[in-house]
C-alpha atoms as a PDB file:
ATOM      1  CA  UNK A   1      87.505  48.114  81.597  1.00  0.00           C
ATOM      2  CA  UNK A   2      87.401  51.181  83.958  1.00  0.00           C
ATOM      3  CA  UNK A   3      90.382  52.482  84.845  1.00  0.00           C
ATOM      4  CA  UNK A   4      90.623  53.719  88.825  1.00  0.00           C
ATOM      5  CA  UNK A   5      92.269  57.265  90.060  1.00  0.00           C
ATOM      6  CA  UNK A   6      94.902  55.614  91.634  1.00  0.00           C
ATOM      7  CA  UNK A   7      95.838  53.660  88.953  1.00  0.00           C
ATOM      8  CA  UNK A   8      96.089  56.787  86.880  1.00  0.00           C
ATOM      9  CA  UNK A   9      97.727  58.129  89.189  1.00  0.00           C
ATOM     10  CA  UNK A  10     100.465  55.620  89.214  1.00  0.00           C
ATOM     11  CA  UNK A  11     100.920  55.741  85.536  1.00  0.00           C
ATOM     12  CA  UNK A  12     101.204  59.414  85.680  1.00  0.00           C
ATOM     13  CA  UNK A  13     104.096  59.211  87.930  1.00  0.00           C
ATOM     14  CA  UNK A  14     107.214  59.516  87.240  1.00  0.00           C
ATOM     15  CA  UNK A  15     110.461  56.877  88.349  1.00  0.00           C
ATOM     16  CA  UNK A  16     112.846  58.017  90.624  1.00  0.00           C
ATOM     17  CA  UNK A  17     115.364  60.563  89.438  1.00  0.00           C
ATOM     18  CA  UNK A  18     119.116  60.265  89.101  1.00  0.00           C
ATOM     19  CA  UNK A  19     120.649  60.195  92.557  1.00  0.00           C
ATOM     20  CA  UNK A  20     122.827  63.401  91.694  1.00  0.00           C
ATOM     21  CA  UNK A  21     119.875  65.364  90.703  1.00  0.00           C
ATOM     22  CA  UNK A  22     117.978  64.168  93.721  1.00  0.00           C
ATOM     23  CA  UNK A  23     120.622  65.213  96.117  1.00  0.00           C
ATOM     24  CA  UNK A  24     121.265  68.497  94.565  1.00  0.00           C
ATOM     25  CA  UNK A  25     117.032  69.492  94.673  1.00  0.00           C
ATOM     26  CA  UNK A  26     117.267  68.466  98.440  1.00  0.00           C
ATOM     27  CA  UNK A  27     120.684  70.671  98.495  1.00  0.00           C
ATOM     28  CA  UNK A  28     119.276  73.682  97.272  1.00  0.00           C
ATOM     29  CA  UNK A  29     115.847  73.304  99.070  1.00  0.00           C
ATOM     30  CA  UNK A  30     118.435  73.467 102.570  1.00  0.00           C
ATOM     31  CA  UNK A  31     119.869  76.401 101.334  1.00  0.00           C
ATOM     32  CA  UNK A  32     116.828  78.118 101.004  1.00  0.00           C
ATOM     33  CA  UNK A  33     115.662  77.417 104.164  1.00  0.00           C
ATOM     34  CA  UNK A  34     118.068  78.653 105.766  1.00  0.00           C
ATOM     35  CA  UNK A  35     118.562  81.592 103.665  1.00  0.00           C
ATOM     36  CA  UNK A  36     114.703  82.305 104.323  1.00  0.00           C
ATOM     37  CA  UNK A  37     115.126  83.426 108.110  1.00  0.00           C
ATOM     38  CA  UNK A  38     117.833  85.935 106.847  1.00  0.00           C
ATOM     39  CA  UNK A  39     115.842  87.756 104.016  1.00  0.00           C
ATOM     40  CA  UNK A  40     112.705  87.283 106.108  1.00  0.00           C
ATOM     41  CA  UNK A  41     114.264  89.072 109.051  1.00  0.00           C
ATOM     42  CA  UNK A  42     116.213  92.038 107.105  1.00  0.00           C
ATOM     43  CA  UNK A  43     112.987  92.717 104.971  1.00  0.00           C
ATOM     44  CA  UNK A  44     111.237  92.884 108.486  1.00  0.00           C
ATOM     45  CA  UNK A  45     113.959  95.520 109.770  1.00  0.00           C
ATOM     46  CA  UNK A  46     113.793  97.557 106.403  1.00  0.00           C
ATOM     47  CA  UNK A  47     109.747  97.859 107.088  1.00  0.00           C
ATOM     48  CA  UNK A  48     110.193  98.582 110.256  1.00  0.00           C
ATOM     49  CA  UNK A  49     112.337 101.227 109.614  1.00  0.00           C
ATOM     50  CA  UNK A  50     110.546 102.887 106.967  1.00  0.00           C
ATOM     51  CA  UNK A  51     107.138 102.596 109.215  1.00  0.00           C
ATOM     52  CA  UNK A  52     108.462 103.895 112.388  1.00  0.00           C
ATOM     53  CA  UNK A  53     112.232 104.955 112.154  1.00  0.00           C
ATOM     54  CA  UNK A  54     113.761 102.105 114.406  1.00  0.00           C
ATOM     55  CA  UNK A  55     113.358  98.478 114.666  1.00  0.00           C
ATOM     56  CA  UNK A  56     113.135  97.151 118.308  1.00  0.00           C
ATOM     57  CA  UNK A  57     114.060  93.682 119.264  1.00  0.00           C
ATOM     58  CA  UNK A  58     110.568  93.909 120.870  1.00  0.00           C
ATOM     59  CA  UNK A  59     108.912  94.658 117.909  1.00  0.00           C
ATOM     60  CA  UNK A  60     110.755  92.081 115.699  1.00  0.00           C
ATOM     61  CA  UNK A  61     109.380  89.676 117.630  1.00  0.00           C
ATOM     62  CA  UNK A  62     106.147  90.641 117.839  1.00  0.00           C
ATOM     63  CA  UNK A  63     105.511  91.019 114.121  1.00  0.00           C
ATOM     64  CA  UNK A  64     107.232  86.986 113.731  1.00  0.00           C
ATOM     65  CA  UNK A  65     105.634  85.587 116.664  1.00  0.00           C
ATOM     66  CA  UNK A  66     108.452  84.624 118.635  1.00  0.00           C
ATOM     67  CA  UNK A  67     110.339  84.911 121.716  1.00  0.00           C
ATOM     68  CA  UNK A  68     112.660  88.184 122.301  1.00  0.00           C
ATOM     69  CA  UNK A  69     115.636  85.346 122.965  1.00  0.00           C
ATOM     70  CA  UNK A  70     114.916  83.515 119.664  1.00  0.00           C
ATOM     71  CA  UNK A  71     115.231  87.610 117.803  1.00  0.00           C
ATOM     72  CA  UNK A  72     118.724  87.733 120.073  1.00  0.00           C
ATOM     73  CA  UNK A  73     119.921  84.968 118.775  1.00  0.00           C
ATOM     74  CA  UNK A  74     119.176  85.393 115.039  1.00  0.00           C
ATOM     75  CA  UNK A  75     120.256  89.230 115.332  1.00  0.00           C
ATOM     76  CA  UNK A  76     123.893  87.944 116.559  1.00  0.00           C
ATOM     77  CA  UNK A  77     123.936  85.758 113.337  1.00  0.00           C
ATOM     78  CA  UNK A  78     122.654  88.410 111.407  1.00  0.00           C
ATOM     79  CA  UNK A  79     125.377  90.557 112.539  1.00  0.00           C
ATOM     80  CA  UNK A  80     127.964  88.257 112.565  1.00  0.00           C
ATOM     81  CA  UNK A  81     127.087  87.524 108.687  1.00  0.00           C
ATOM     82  CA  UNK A  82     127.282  91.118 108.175  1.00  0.00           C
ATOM     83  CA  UNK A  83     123.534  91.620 107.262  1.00  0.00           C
ATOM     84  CA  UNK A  84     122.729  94.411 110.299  1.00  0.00           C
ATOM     85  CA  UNK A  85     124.758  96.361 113.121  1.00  0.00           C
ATOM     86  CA  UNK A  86     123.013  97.032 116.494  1.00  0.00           C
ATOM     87  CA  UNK A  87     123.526 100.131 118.308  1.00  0.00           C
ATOM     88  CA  UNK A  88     122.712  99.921 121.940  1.00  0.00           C
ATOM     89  CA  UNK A  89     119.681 101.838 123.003  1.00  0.00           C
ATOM     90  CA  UNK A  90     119.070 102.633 119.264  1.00  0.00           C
ATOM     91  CA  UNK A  91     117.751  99.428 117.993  1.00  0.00           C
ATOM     92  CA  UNK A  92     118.918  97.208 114.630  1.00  0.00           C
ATOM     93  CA  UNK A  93     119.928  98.849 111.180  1.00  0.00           C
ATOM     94  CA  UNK A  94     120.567  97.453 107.965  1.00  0.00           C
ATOM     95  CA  UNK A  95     124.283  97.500 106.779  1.00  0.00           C
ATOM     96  CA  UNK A  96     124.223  98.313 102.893  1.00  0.00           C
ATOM     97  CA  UNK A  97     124.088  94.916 101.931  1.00  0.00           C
ATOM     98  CA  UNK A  98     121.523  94.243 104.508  1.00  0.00           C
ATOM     99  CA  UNK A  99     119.432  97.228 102.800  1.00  0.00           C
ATOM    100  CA  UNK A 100     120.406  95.203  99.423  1.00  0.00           C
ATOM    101  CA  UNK A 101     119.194  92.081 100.144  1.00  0.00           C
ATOM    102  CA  UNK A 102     115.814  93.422 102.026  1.00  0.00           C
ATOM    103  CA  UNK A 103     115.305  95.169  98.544  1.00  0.00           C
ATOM    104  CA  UNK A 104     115.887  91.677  96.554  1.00  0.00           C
ATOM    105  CA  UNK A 105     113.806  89.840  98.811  1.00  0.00           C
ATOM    106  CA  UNK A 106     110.848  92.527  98.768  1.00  0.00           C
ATOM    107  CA  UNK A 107     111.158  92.691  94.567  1.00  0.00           C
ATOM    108  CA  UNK A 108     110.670  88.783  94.606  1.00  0.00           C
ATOM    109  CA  UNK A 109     107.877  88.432  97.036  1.00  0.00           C
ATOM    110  CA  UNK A 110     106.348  91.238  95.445  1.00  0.00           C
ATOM    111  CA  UNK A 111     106.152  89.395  91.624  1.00  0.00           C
ATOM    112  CA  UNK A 112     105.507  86.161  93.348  1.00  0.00           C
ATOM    113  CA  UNK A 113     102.480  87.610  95.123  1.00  0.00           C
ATOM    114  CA  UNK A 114     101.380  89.551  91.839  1.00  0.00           C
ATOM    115  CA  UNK A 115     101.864  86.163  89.876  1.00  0.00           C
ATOM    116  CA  UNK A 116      99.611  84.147  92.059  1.00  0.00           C
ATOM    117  CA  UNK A 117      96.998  87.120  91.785  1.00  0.00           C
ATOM    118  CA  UNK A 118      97.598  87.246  88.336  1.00  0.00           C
ATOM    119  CA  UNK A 119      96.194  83.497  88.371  1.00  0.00           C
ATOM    120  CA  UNK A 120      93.335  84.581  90.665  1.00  0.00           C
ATOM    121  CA  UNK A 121      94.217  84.071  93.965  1.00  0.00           C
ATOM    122  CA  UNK A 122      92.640  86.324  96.234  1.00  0.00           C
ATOM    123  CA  UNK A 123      94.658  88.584  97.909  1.00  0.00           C
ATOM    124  CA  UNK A 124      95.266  87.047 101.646  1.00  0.00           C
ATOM    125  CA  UNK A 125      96.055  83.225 100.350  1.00  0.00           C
ATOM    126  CA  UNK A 126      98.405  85.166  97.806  1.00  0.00           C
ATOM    127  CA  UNK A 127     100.031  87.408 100.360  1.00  0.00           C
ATOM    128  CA  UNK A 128     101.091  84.595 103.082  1.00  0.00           C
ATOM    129  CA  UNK A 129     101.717  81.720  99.871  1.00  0.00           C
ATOM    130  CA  UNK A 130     104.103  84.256  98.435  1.00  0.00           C
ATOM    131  CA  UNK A 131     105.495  84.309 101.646  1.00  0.00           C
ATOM    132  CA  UNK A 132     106.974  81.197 101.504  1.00  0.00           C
ATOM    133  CA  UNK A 133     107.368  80.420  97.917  1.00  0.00           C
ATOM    134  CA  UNK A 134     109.434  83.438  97.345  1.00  0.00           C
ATOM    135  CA  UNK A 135     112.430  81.744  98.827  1.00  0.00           C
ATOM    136  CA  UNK A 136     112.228  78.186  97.359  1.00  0.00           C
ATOM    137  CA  UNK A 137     111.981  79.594  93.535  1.00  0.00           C
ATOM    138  CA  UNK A 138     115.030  79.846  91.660  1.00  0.00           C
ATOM    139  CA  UNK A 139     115.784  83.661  89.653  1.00  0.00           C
ATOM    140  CA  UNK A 140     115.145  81.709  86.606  1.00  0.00           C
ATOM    141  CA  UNK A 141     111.487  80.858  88.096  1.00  0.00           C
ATOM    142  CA  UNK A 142     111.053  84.689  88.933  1.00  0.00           C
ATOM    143  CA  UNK A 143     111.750  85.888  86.157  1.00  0.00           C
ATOM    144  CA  UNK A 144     109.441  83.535  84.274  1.00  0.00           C
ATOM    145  CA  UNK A 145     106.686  85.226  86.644  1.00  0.00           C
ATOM    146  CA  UNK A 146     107.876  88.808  85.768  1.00  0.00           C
ATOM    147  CA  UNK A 147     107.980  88.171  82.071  1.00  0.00           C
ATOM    148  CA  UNK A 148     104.458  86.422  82.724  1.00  0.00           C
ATOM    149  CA  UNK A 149     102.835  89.025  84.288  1.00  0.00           C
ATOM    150  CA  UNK A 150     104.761  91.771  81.688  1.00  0.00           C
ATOM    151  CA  UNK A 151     103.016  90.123  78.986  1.00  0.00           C
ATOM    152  CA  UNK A 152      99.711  90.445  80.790  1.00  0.00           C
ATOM    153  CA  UNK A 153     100.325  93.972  81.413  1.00  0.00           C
ATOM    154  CA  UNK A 154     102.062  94.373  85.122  1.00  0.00           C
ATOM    155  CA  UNK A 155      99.007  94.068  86.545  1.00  0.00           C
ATOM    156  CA  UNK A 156     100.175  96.743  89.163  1.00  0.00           C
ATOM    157  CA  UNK A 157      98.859  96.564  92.647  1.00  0.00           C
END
């Protein structure tokens, strides 16, 4: 007797988890989200202000694809949280722990993205994957992929 995918598929599954667990993975996988937009927007700012000096509302929102209203709005909370200070006429800057967590969130996407090269990737899929995955991995998961890619030598960009 032959044995069909989905059946095997089916066996391979596993029952549903604990309720606890289950409601802290969804916990955790809202924090992230909404912890993305932060470190996604103060790594943006650091770059920016490496590259050219200043980052411009205008240019914030042309490198995420959005609407100069949606950066407004985001660069209040941003503020507000303490992340960046805006000077009028002299764009957005990174408060030290702004400039802290742009560096955190630029280490991790840089091991995630060498990790996924690591398992052959190429380049472009890694680079916007990375993107997303860095901020739904725990530390514990990171540094599994720096140890990982220690033992194979750092393959170094």
């Amino acid at each position: 007797m032959r044995v069909g995918k989905s059946e095997k598929l089916e066996a391979a599954t596993p029952s549903l988890i604990d309720a606890q667990v289950h409601m802290e993975s969804f916990r955790q996988v809202r924090e992230a989200r909404r912890a993305e937009l932060v470190e996604d927007y103060v790594e943006l700012i650091s770059d920016l202000l490496v590259d050219g000096g200043e980052a411009r509302q205008v240019d914030i929102a042309a490198r995420l694809g959005v609407a100069q209203p949606t950066v407004a709005k985001m660069l209040k909370r941003l503020v507000r949280d303490g992340w960046v200070v805006q000077r009028p006429y002299r764009g957005v800057f990174l408060t030290p722990a702004g400039e802290a967590l742009a560096a955190s969130s630029r280490q991790r996407h840089q091991i995630v993205e060498r990790f996924l090269l690591a398992l052959g990737i190429d380049e472009a899929t890694a680079r916007r994957d990375a993107e997303g995955i860095e901020h739904h991995v725990s530390e514990a998961t990171v540094a599994a992929f720096a140890a990982f890619l220690d033992r194979q030598g750092g393959l170094a960009k």
